[in-house]
Structure formats: C-alpha cells, structure tokens
PDB file of N, CA and C in Angstrom:
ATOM      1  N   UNK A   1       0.824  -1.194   0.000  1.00  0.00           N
ATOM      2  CA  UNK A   1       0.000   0.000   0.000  1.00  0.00           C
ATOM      3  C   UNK A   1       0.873   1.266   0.000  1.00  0.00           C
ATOM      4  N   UNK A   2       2.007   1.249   0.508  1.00  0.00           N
ATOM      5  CA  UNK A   2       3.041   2.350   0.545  1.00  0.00           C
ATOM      6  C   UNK A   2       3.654   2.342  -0.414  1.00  0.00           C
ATOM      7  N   UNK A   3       3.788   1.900  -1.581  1.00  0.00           N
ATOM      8  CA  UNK A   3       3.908   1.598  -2.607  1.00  0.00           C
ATOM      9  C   UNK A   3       3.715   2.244  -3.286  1.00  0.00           C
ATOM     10  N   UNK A   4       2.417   2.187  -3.493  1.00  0.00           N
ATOM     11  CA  UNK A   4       1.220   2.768  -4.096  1.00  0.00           C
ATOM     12  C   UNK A   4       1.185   4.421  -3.866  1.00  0.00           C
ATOM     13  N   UNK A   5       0.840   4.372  -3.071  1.00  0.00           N
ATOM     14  CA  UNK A   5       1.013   5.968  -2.413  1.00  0.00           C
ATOM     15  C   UNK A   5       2.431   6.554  -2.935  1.00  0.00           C
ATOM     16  N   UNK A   6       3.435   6.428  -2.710  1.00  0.00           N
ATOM     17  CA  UNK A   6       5.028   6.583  -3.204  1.00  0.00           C
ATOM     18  C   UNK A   6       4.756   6.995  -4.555  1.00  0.00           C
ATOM     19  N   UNK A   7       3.987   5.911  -5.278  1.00  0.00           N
ATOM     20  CA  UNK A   7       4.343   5.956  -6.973  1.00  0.00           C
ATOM     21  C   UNK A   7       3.627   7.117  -7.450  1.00  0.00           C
ATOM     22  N   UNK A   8       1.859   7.397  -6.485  1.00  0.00           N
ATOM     23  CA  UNK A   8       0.731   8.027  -7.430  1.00  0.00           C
ATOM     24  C   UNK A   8       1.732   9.737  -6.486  1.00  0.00           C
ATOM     25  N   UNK A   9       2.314   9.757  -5.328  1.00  0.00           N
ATOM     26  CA  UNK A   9       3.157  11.229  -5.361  1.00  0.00           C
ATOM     27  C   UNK A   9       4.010  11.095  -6.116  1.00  0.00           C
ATOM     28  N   UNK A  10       4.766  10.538  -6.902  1.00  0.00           N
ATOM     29  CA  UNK A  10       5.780  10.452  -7.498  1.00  0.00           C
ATOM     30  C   UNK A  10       5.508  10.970  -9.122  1.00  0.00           C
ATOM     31  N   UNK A  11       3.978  10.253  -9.485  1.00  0.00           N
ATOM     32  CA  UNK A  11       3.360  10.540 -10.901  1.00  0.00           C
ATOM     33  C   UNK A  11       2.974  12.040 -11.047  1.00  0.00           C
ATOM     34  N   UNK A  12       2.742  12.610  -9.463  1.00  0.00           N
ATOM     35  CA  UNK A  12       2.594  13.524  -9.629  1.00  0.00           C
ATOM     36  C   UNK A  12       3.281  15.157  -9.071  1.00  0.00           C
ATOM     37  N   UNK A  13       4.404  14.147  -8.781  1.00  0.00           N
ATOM     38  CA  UNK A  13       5.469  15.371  -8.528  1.00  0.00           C
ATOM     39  C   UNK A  13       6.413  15.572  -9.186  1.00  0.00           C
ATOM     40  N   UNK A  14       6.681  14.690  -9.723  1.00  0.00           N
ATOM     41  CA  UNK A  14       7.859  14.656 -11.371  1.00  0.00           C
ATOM     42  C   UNK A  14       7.358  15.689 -12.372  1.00  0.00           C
ATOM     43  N   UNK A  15       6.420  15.505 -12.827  1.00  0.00           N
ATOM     44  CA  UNK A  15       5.726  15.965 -14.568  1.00  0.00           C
ATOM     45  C   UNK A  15       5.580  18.112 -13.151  1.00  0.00           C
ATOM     46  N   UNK A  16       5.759  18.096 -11.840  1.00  0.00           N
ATOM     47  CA  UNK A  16       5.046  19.626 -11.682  1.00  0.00           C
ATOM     48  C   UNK A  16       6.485  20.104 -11.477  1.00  0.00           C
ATOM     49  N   UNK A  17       7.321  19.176 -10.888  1.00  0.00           N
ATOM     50  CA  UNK A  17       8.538  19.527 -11.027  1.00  0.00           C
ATOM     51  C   UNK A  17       9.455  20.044 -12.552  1.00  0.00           C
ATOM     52  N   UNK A  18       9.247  19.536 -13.105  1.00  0.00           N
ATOM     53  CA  UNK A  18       9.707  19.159 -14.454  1.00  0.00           C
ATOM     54  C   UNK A  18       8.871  20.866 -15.085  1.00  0.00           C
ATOM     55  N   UNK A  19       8.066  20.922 -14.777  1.00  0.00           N
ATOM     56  CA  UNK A  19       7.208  22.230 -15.734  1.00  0.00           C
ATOM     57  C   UNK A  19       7.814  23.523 -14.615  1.00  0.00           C
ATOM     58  N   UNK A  20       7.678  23.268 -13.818  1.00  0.00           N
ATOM     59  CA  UNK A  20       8.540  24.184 -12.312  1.00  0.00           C
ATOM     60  C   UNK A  20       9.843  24.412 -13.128  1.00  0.00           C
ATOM     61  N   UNK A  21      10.649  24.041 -13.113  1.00  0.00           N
ATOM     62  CA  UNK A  21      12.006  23.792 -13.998  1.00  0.00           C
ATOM     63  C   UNK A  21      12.061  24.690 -15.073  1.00  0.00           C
ATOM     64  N   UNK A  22      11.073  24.025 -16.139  1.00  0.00           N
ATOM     65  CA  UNK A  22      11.231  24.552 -17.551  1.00  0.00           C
ATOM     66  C   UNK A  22      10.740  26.568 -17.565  1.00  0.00           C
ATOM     67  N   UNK A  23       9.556  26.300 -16.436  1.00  0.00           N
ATOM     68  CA  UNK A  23       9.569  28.303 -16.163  1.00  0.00           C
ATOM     69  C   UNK A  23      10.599  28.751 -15.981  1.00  0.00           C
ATOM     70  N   UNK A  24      11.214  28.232 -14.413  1.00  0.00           N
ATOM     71  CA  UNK A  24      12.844  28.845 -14.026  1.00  0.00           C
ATOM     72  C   UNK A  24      13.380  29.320 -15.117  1.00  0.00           C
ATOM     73  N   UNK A  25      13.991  28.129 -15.802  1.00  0.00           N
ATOM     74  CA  UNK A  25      14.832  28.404 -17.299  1.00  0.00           C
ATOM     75  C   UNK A  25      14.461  29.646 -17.875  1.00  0.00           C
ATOM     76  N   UNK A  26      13.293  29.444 -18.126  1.00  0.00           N
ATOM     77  CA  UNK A  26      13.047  30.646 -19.602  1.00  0.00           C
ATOM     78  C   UNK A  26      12.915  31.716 -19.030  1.00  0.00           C
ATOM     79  N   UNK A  27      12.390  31.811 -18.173  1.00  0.00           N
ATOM     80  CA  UNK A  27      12.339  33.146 -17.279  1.00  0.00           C
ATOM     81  C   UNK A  27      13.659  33.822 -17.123  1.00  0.00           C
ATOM     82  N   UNK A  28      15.231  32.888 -16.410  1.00  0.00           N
ATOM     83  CA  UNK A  28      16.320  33.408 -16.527  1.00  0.00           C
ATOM     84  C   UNK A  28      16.675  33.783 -17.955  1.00  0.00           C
ATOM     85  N   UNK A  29      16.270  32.885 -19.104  1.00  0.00           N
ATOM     86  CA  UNK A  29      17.281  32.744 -20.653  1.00  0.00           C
ATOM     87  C   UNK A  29      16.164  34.240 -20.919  1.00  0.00           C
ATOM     88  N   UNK A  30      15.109  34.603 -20.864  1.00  0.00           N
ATOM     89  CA  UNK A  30      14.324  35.587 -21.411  1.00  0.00           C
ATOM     90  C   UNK A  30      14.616  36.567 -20.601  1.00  0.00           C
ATOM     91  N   UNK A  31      15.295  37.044 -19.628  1.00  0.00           N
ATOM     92  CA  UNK A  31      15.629  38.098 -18.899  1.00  0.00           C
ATOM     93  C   UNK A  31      17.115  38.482 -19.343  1.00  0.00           C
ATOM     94  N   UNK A  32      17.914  37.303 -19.280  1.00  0.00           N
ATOM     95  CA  UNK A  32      19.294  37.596 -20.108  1.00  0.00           C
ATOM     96  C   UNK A  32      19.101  38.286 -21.576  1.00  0.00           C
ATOM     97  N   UNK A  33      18.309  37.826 -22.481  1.00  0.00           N
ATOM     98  CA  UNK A  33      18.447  37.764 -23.741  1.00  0.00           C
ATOM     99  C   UNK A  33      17.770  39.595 -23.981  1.00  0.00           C
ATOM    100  N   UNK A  34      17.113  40.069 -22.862  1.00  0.00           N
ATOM    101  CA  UNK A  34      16.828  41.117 -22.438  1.00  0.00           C
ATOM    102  C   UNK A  34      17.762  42.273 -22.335  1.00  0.00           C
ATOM    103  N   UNK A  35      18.802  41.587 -21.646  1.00  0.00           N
ATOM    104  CA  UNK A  35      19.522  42.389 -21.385  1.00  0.00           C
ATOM    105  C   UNK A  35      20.750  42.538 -22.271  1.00  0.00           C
ATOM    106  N   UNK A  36      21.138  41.574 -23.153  1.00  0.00           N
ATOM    107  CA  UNK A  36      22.289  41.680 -24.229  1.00  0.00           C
ATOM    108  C   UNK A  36      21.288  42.273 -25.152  1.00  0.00           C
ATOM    109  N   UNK A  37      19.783  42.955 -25.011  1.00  0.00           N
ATOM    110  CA  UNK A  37      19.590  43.203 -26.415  1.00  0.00           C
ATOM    111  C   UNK A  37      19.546  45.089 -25.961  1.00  0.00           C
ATOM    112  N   UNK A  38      19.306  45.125 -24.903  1.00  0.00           N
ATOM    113  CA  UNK A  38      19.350  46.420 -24.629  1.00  0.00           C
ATOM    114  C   UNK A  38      20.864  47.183 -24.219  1.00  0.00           C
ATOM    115  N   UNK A  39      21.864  46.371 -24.085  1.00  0.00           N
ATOM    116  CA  UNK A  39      23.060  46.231 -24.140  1.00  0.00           C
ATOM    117  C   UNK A  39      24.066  46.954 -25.467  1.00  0.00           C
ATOM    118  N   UNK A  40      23.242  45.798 -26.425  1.00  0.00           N
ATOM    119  CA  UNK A  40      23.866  45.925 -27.948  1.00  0.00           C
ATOM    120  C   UNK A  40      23.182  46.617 -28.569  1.00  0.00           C
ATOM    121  N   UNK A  41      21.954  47.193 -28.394  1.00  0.00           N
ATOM    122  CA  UNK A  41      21.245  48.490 -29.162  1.00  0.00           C
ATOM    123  C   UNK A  41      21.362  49.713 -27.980  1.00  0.00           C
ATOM    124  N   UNK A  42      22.036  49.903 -27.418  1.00  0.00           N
ATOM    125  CA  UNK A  42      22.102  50.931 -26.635  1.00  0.00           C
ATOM    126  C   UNK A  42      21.975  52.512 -27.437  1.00  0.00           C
ATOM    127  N   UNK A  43      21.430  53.242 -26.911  1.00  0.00           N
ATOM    128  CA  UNK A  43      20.960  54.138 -27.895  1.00  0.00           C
ATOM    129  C   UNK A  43      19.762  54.672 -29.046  1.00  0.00           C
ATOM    130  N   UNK A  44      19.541  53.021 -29.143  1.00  0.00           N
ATOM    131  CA  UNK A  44      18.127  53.436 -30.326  1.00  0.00           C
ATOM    132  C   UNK A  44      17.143  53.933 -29.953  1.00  0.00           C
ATOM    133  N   UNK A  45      16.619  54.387 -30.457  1.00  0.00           N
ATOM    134  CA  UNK A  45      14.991  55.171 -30.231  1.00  0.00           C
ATOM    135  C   UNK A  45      14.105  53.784 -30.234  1.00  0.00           C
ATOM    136  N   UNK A  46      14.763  52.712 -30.414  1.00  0.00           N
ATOM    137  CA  UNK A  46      13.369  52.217 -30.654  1.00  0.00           C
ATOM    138  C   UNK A  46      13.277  51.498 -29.071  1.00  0.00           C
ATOM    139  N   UNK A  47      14.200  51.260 -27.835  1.00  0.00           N
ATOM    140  CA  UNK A  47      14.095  50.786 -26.722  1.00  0.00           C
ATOM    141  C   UNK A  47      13.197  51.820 -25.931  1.00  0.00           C
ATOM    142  N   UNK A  48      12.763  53.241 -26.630  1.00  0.00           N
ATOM    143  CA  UNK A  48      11.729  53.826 -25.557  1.00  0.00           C
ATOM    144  C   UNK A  48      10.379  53.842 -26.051  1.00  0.00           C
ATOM    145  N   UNK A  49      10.356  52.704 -26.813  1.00  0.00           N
ATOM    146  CA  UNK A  49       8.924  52.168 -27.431  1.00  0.00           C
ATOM    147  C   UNK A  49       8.057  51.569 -25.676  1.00  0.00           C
ATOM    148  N   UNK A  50       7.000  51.911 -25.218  1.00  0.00           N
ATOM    149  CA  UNK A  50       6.170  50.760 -24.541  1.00  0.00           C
ATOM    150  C   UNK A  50       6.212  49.946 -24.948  1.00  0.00           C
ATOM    151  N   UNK A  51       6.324  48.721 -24.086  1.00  0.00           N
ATOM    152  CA  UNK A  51       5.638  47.163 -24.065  1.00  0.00           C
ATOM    153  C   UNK A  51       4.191  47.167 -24.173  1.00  0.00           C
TER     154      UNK A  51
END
C-alpha cells in the first residue's frame, strides 16, 4: 500500500517539477536575452517604445 502511495506522489510530482524547472529556465534565458539586447542596441529610439 506504501507503494502505491510513493508511486501516485511520485506521478505527480515529477511531470510539476519538471514544468517548475522549464519556467525557471526561460524566465532566466528571457531576462538575459533582455539584457544583451538592450546592451547591444544601446541608444536606439526604438528601446523607448512601450511594451
């Protein structure tokens, strides 16, 4: 029975972990990629555009 229990937290802590993870990532790689772009266009008119 502990088994059981083990496997069905396990089915379901892997796949929230795993998506937990993949936010982290992009969140850091999309904040970097942010910042080498405002970096390397330093100056343009077009970085005082609104989001």
């Amino acid at each position: 029975m502990a088994g059981a229990i083990a496997l069905i937290i396990a089915m379901i802590a892997i796949p929230v972990g795993v998506l937990m993870t993949g936010a982290a990532a992009s969140a850091i790689l999309g904040e970097a990629m942010r910042r080498d772009g405002v970096i390397r266009h330093d100056g343009s008119e077009l970085l005082d555009i609104e989001d």
